[in-house]
N, C-alpha and C. Protein backbone atom coordinates (compact mmCIF):
# COMPACT_ATOMS: atom_id res chain seq x y z
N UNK A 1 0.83 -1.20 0.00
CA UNK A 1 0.00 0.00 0.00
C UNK A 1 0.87 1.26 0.00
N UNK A 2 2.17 1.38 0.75
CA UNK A 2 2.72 2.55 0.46
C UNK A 2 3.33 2.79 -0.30
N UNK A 3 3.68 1.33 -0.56
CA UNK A 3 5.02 1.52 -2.48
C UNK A 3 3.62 1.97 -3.43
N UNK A 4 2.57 1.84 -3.41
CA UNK A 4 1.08 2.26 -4.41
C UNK A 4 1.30 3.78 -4.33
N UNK A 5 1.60 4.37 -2.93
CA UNK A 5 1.08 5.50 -2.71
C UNK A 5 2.20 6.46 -2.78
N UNK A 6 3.32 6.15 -3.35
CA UNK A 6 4.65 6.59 -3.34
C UNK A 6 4.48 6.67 -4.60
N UNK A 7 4.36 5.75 -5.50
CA UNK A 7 4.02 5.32 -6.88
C UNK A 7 2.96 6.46 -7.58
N UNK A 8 1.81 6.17 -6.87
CA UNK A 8 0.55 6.99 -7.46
C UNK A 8 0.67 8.36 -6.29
N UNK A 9 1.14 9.54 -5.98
CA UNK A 9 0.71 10.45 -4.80
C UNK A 9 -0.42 10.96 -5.42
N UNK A 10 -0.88 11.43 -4.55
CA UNK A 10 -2.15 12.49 -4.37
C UNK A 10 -1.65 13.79 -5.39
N UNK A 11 -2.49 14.41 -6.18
CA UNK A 11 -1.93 15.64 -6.58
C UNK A 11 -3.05 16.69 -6.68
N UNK A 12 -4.15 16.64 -5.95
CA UNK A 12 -5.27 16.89 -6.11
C UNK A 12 -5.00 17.85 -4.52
N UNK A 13 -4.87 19.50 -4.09
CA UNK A 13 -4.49 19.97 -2.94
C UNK A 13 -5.71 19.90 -2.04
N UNK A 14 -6.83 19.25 -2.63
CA UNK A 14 -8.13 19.27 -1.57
C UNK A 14 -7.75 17.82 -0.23
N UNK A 15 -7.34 16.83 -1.46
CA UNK A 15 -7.46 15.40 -0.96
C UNK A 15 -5.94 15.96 -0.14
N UNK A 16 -5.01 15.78 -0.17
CA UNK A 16 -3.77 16.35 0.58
C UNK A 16 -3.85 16.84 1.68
N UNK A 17 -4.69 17.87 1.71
CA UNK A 17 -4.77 18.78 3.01
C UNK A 17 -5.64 17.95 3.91
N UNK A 18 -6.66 17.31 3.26
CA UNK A 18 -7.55 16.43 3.99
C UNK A 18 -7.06 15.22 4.49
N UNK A 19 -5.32 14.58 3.82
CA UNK A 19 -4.89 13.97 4.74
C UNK A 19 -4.05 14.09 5.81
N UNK A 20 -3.79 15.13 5.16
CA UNK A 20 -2.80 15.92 6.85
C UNK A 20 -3.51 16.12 7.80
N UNK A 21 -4.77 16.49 7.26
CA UNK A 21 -5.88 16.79 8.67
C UNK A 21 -5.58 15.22 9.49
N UNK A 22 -6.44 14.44 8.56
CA UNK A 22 -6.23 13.14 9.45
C UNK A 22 -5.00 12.68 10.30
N UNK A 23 -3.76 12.86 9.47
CA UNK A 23 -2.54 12.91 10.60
C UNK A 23 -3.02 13.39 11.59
N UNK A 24 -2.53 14.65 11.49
CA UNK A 24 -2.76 15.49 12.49
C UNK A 24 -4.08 15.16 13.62
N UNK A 25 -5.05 14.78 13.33
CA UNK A 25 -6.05 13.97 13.98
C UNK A 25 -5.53 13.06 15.13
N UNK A 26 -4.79 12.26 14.41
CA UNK A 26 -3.60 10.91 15.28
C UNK A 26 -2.93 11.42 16.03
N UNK A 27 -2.00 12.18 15.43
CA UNK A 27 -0.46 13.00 16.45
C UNK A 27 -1.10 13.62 17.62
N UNK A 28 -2.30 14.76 17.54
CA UNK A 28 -3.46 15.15 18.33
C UNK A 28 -3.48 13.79 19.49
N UNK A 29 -4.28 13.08 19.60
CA UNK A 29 -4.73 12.04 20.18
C UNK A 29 -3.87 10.47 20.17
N UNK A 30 -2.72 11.42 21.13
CA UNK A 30 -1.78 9.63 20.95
C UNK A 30 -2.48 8.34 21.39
N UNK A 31 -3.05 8.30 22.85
CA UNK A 31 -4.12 7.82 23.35
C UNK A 31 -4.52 6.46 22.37
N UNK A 32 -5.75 7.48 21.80
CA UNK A 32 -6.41 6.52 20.44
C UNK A 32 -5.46 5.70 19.40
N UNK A 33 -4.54 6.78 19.30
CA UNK A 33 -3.51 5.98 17.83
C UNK A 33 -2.85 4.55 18.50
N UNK A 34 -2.07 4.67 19.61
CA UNK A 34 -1.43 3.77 20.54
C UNK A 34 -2.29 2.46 20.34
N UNK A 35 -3.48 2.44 21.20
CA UNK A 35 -4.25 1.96 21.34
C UNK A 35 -4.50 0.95 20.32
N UNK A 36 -4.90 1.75 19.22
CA UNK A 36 -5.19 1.14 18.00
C UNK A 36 -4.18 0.28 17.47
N UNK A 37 -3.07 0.86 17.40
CA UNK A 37 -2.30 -0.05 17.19
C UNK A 37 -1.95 -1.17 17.92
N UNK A 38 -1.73 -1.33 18.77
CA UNK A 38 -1.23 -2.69 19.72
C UNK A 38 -2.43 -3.33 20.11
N UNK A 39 -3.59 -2.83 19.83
CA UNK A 39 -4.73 -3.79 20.38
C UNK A 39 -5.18 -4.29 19.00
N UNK A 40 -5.24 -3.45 17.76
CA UNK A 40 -5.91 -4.08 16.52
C UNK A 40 -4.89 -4.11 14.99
N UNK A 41 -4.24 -3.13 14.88
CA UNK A 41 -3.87 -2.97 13.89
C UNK A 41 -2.08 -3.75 13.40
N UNK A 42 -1.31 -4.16 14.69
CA UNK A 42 0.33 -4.42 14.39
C UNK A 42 -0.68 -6.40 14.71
N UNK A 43 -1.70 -6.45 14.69
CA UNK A 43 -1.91 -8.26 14.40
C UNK A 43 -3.05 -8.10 13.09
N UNK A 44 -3.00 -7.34 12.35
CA UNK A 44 -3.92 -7.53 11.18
C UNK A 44 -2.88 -8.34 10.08
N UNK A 45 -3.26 -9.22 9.12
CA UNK A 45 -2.83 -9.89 8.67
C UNK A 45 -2.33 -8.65 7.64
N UNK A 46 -1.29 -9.52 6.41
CA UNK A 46 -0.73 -9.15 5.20
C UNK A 46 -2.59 -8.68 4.25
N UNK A 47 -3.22 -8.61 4.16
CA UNK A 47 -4.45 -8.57 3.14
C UNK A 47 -4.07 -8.74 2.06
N UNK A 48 -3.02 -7.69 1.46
CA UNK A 48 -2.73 -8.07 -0.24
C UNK A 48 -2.40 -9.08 -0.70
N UNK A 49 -1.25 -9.69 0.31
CA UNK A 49 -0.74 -11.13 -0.30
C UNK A 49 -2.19 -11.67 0.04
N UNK A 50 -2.76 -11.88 1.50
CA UNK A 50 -4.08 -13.20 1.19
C UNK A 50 -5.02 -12.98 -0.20
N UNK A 51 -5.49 -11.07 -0.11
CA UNK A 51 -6.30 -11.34 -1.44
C UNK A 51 -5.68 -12.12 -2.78
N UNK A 52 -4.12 -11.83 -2.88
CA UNK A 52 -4.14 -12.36 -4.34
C UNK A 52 -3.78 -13.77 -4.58
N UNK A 53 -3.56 -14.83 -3.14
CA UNK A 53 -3.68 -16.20 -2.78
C UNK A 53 -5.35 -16.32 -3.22
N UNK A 54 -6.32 -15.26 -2.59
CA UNK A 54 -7.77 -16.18 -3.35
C UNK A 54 -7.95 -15.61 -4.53
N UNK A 55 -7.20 -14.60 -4.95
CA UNK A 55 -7.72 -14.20 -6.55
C UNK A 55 -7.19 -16.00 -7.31
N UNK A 56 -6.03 -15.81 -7.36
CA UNK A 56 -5.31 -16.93 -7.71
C UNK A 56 -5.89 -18.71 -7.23
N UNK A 57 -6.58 -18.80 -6.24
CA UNK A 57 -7.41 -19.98 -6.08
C UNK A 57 -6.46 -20.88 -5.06
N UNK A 58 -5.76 -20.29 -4.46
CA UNK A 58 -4.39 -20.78 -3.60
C UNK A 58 -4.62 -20.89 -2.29
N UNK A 59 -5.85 -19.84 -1.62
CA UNK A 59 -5.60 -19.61 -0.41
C UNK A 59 -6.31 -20.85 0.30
N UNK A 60 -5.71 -20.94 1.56
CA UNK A 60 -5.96 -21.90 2.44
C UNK A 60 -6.88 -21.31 3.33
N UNK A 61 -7.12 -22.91 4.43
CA UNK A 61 -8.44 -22.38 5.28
C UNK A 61 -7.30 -21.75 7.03
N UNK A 62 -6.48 -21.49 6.93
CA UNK A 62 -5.65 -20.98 7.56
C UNK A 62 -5.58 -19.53 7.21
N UNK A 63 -5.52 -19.12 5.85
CA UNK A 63 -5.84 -17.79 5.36
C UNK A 63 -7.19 -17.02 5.58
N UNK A 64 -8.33 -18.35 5.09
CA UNK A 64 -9.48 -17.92 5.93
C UNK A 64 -9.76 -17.19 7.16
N UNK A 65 -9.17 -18.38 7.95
CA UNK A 65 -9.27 -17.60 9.08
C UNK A 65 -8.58 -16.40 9.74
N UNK A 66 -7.71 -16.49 9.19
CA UNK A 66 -6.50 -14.97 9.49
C UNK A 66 -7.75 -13.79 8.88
N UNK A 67 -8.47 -14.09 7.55
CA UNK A 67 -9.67 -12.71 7.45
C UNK A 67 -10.31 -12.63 8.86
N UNK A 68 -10.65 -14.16 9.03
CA UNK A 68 -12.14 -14.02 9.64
C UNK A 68 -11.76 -13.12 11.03
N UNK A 69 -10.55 -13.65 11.60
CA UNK A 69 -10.40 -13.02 13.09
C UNK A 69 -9.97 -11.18 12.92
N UNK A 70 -9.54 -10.90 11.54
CA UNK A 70 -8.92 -9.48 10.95
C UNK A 70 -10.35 -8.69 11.36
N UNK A 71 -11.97 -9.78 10.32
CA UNK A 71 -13.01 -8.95 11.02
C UNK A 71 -13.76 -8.77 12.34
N UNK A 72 -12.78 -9.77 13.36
CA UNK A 72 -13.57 -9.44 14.26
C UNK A 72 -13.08 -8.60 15.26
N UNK A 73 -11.86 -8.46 14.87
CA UNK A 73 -11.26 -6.56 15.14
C UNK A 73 -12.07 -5.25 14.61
N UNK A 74 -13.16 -5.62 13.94
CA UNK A 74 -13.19 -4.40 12.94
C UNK A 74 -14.55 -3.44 14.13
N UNK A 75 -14.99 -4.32 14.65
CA UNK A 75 -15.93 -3.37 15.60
C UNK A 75 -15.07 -2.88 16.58
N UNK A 76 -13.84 -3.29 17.41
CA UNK A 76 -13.38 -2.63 18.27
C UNK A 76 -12.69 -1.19 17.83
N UNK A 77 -11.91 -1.04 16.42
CA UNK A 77 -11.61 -0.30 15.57
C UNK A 77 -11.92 0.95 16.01
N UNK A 78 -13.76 0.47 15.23
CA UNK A 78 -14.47 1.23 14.72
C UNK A 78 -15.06 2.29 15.85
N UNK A 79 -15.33 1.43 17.52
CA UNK A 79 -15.97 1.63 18.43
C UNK A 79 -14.22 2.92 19.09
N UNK A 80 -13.30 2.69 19.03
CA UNK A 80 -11.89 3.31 19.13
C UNK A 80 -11.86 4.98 18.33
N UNK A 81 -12.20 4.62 16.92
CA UNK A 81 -12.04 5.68 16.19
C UNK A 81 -13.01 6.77 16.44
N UNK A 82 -14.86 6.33 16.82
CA UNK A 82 -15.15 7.35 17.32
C UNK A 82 -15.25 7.80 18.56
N UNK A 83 -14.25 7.41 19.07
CA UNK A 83 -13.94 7.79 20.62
C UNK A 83 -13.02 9.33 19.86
N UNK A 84 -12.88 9.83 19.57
CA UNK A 84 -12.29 10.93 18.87
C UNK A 84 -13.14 12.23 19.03
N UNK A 85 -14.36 11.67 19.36
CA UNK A 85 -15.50 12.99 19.82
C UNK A 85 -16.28 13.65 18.47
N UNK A 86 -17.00 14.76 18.38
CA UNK A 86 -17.95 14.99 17.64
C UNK A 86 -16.71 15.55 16.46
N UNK A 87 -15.94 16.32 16.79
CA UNK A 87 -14.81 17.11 16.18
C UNK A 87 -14.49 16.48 14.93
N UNK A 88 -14.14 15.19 15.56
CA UNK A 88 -13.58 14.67 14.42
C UNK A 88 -14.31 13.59 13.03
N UNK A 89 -14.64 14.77 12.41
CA UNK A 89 -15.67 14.45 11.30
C UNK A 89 -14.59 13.64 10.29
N UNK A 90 -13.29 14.41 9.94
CA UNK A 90 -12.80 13.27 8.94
C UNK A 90 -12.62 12.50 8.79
N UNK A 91 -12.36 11.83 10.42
CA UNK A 91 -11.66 10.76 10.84
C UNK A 91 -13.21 9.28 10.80
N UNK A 92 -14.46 10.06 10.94
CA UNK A 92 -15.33 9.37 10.90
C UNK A 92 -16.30 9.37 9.51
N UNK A 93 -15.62 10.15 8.29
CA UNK A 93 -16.15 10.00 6.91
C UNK A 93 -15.24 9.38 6.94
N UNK A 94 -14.00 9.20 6.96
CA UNK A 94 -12.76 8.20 6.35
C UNK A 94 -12.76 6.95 6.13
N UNK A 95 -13.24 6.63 7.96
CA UNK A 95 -12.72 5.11 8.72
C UNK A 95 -13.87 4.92 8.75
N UNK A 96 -14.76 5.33 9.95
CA UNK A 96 -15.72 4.60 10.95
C UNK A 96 -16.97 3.91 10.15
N UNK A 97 -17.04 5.16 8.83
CA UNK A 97 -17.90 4.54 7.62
C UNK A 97 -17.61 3.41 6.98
N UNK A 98 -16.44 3.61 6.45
CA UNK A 98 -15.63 2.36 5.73
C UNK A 98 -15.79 1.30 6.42
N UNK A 99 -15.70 1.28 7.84
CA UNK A 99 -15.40 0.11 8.90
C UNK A 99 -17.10 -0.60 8.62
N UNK A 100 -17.80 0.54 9.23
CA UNK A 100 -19.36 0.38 9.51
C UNK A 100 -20.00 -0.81 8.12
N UNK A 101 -19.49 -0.22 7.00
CA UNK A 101 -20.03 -1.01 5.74
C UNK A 101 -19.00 -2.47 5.75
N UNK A 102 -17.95 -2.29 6.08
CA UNK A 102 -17.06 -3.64 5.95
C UNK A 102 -17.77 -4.80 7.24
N UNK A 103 -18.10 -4.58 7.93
CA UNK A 103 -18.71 -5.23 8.99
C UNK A 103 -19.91 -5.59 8.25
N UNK A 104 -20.79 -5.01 7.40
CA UNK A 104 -21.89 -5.49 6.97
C UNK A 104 -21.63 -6.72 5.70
N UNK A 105 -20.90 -5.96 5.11
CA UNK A 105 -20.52 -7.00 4.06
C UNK A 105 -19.67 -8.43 4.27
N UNK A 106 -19.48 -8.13 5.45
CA UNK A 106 -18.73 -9.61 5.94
C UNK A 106 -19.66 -10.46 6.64
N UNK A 107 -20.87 -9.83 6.71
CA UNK A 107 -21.65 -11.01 7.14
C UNK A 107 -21.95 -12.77 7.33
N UNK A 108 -21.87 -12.53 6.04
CA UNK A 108 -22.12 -13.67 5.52
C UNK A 108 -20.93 -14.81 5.50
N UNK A 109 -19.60 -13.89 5.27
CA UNK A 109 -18.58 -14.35 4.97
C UNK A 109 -18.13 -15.32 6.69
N UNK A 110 -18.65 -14.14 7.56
CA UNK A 110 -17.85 -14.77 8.83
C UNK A 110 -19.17 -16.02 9.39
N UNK A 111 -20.73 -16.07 9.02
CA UNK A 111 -21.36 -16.87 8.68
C UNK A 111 -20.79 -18.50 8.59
N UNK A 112 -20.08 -18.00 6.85
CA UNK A 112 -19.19 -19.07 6.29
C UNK A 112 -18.38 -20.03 6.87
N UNK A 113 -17.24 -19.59 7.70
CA UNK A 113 -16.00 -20.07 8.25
C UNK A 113 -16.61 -20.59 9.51
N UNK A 114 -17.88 -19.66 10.17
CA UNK A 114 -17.77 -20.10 11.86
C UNK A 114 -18.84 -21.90 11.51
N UNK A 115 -19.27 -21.86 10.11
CA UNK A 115 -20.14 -23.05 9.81
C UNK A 115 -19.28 -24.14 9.21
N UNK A 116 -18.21 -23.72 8.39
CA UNK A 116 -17.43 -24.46 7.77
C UNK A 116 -15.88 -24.96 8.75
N UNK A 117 -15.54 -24.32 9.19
CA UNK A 117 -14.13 -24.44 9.93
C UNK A 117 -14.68 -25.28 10.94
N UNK A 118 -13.59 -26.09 12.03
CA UNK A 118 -14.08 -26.75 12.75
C UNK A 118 -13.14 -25.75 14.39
N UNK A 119 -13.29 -24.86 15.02
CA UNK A 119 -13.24 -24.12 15.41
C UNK A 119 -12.69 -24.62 16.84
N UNK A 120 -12.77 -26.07 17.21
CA UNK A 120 -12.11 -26.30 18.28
C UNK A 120 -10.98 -27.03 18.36
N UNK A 121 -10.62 -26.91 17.19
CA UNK A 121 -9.50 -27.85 16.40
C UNK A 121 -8.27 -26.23 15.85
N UNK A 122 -8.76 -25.34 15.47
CA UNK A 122 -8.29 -23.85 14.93
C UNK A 122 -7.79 -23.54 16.93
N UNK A 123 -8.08 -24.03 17.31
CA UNK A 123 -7.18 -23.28 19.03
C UNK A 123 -6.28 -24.08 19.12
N UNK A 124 -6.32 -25.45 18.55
CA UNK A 124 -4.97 -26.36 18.50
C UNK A 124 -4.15 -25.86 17.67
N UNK A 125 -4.61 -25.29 16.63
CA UNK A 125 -3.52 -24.72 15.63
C UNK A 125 -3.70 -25.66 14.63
N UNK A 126 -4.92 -26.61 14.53
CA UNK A 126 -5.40 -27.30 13.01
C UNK A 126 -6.65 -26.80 12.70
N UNK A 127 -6.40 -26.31 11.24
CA UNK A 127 -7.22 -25.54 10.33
C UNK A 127 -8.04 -26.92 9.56
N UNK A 128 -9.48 -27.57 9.68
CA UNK A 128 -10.10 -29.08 9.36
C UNK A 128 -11.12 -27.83 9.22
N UNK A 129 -11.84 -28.98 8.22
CA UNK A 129 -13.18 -28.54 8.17
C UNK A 129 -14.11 -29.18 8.85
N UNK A 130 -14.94 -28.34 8.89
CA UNK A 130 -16.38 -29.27 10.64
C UNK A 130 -16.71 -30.51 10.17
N UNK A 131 -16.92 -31.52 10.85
CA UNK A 131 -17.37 -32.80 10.69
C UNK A 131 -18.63 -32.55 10.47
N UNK A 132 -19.13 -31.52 10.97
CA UNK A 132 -21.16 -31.55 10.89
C UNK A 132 -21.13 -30.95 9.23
N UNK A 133 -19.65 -30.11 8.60
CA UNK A 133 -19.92 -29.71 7.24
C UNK A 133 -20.52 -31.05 6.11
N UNK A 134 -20.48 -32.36 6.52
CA UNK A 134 -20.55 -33.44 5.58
C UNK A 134 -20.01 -34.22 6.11
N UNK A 135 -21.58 -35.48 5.85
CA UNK A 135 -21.58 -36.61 7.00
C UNK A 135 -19.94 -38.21 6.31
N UNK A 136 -19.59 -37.55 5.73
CA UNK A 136 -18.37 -38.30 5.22
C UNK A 136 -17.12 -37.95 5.78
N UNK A 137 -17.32 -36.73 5.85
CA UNK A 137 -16.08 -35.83 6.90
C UNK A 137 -16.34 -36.60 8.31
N UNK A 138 -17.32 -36.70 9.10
CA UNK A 138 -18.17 -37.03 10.51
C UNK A 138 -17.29 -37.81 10.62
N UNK A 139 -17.50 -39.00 9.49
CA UNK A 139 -16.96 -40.26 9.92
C UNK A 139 -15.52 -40.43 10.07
N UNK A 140 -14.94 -39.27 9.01
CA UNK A 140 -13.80 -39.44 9.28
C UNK A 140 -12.96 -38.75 10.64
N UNK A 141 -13.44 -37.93 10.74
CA UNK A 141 -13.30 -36.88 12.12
C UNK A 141 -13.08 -38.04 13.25
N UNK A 142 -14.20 -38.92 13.27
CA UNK A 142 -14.40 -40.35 14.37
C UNK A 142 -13.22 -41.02 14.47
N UNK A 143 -12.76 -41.06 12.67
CA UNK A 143 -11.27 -42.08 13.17
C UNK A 143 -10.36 -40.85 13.21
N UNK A 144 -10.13 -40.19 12.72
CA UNK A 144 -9.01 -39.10 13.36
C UNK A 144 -8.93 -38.93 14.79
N UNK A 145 -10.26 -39.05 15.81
CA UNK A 145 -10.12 -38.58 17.05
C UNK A 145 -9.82 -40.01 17.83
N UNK A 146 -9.55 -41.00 16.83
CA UNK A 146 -9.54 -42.34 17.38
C UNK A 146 -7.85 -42.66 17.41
N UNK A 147 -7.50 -42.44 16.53
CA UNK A 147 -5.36 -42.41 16.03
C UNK A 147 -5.27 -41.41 16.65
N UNK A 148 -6.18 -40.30 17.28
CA UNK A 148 -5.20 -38.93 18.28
C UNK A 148 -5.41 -39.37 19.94
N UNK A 149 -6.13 -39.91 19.84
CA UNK A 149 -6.14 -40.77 21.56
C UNK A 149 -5.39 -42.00 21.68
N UNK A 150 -5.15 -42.89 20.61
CA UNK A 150 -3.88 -43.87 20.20
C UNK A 150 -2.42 -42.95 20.87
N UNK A 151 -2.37 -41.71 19.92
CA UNK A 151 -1.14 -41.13 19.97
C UNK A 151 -0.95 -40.75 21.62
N UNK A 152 -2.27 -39.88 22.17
CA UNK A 152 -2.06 -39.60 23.19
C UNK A 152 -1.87 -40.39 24.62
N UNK A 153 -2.09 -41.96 24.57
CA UNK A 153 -2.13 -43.29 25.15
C UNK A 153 -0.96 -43.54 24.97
N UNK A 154 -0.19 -43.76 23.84
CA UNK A 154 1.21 -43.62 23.53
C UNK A 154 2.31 -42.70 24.15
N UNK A 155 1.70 -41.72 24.16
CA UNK A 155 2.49 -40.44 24.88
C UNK A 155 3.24 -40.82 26.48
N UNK A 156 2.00 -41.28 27.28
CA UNK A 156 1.70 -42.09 28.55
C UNK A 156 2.57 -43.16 28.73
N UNK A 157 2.22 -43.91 28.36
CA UNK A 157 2.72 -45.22 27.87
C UNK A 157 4.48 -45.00 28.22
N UNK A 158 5.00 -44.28 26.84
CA UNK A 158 6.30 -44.14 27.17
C UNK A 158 6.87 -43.35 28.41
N UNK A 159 6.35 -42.23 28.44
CA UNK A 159 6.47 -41.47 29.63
C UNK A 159 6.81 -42.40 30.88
N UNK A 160 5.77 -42.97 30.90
CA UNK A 160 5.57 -44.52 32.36
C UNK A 160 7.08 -44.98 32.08
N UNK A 161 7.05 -45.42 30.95
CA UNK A 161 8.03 -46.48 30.71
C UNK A 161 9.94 -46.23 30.95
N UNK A 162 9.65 -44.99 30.92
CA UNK A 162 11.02 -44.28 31.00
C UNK A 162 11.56 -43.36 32.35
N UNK A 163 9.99 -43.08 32.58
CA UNK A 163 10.11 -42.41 33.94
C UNK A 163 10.55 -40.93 33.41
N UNK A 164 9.81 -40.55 32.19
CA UNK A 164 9.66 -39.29 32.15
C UNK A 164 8.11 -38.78 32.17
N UNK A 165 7.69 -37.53 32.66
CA UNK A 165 6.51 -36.68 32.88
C UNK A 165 5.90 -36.50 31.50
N UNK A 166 5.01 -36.97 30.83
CA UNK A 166 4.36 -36.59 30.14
C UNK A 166 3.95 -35.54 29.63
N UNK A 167 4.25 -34.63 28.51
CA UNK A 167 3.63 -33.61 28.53
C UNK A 167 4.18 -32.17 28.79
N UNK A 168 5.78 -32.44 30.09
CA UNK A 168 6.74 -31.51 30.45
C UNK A 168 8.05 -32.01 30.14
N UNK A 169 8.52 -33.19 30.56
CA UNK A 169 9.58 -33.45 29.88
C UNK A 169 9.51 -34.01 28.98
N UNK A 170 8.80 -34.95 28.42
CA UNK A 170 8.49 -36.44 27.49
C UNK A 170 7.13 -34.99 26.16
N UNK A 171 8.03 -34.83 25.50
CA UNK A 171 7.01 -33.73 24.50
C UNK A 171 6.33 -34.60 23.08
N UNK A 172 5.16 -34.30 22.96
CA UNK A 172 5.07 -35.00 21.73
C UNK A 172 5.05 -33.91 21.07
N UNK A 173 5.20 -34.07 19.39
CA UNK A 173 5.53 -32.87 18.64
C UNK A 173 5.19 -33.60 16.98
N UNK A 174 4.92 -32.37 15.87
CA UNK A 174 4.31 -32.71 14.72
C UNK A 174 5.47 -32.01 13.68
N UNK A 175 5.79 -32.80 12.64
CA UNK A 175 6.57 -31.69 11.59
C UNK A 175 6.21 -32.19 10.19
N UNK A 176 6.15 -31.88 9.24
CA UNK A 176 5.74 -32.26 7.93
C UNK A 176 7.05 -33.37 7.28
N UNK A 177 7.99 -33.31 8.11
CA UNK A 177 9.14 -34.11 7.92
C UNK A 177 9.46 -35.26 8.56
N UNK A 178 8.84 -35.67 9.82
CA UNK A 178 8.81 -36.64 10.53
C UNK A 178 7.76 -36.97 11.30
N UNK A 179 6.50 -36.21 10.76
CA UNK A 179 5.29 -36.70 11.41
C UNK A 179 5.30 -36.37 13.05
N UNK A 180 4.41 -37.30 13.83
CA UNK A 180 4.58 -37.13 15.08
C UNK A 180 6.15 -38.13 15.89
N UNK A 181 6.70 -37.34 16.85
CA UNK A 181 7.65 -37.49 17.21
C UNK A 181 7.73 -37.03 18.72
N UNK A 182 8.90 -37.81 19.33
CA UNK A 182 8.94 -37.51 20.84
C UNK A 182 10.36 -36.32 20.70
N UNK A 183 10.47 -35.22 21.82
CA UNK A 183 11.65 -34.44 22.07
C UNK A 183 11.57 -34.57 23.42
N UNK A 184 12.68 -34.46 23.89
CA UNK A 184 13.73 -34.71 24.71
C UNK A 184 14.89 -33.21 25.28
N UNK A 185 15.00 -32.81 26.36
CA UNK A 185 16.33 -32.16 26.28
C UNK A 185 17.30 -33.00 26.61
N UNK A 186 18.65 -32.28 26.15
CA UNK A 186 19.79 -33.51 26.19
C UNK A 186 20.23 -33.26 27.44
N UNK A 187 19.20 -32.77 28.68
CA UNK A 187 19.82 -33.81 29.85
C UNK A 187 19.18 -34.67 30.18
N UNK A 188 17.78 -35.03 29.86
CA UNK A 188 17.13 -36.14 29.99
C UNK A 188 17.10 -37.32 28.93
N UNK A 189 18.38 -36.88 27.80
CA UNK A 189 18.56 -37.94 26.65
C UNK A 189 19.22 -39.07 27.23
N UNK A 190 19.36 -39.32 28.42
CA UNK A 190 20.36 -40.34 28.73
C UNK A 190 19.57 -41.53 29.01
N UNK A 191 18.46 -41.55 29.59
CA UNK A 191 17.04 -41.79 29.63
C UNK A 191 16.95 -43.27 28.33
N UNK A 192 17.15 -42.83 27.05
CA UNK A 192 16.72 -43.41 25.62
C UNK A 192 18.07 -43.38 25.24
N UNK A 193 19.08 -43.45 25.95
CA UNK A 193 20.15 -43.23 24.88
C UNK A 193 20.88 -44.49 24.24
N UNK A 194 20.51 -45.84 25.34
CA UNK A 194 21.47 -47.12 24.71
C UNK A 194 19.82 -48.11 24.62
N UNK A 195 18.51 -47.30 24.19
CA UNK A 195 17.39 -48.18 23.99
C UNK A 195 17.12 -48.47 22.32
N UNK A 196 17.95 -49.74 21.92
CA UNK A 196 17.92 -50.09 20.70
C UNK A 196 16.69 -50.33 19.60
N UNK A 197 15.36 -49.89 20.73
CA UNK A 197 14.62 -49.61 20.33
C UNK A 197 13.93 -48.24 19.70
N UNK A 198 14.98 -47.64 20.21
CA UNK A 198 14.53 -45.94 20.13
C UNK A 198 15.13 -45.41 19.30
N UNK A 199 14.64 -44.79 17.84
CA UNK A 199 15.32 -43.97 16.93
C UNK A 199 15.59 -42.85 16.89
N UNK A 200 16.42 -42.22 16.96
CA UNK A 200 16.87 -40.55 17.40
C UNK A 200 16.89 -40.18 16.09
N UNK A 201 16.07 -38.96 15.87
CA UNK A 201 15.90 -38.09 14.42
C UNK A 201 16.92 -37.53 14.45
N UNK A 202 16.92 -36.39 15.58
CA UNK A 202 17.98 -34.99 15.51
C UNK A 202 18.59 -35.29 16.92
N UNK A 203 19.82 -34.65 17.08
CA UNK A 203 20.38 -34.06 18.16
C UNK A 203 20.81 -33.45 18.23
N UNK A 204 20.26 -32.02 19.05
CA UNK A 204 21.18 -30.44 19.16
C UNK A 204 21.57 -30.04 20.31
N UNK A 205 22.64 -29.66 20.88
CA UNK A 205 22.95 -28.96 21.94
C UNK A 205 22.48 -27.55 21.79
């Protein structure tokens, strides 16, 4: 957006002055600007790259949701910006409008994801789609939650077996390179270290 606006400037002295006002609006009222930023605006996602991941047909349901939670910043924003008082008219033709209509038009959209995503699985940090989305998914959801209580029985299991704590020392862990896997720090590697049963991926000091 600012290489655009570096690229294209303003040359029009109405629109110009009307954005200095708005500066000046901010610098005025550190308060609000602060605010805004560390509570809504320095965790808003990239937008350009996600939009042109779905122009392009690329984006994931991980991208999804990076919108969906972007809009559910957009009322605190909005409720922030006219904390600015009656005064500040530009600041509320600018934003609070823009905001006001973006909240409407996402209706549907955030609709979408909170019906489609499976939302208690997105706090684990897995982006699935709902089992209630399609009764073929259901079933599969059943055996997925059936091999993740395997894994987590497993977890136990060794923990017992070694006489490490489950969970604090004894870690289970996921990578696209070795699947699920146990870690270890190397002072409790001594533990597994001559068990000819036990395959060591990595070892780092």
């Amino acid at each position: 957006l600012l290489q655009t606006w570096i690229k294209q400037p303003l040359i029009q002295i109405d629109l110009i002055r009307e954005r200095l006002d708005l500066v000046d609006q901010f610098v005025q009222n550190s308060e609000v600007r602060q605010s805004l930023y560390e509570d809504h605006l320095r965790k808003m996602p990239d937008f350009q790259r996600i939009a042109t991941k779905f122009q392009n047909k690329r984006a994931t349901l991980q991208d999804m949701y990076k919108v969906y939670v972007a809009v559910t910043k957009l009322g605190g924003m909005k409720e922030q910006l006219e904390s600015f008082g009656e005064d500040a008219t530009l600041v509320k033709e600018n934003f609070v409008k823009d905001l006001a209509e973006s909240l409407k038009d996402f209706e549907k959209y955030m609709q979408l994801v909170e019906s489609t995503l499976d939302m208690d699985k997105v706090k684990q940090g897995h982006f699935l789609i709902s089992p209630e989305f399609d009764e073929q998914l259901g079933e599969l959801r059943q055996e997925l939650d059936a091999v993740e209580e395997k894994i987590e029985r497993t977890l136990n299991s060794v923990g017992n077996e070694y006489g490490l704590e489950p969970g604090k020392v004894l870690k289970l862990e996921h990578s696209s390179q070795h699947g699920y896997h146990f870690r270890l720090t190397m002072k409790e590697e001594k533990a597994v270290r001559n068990d000819r049963g036990v395959i060591i991926l990595e070892s780092n000091k």
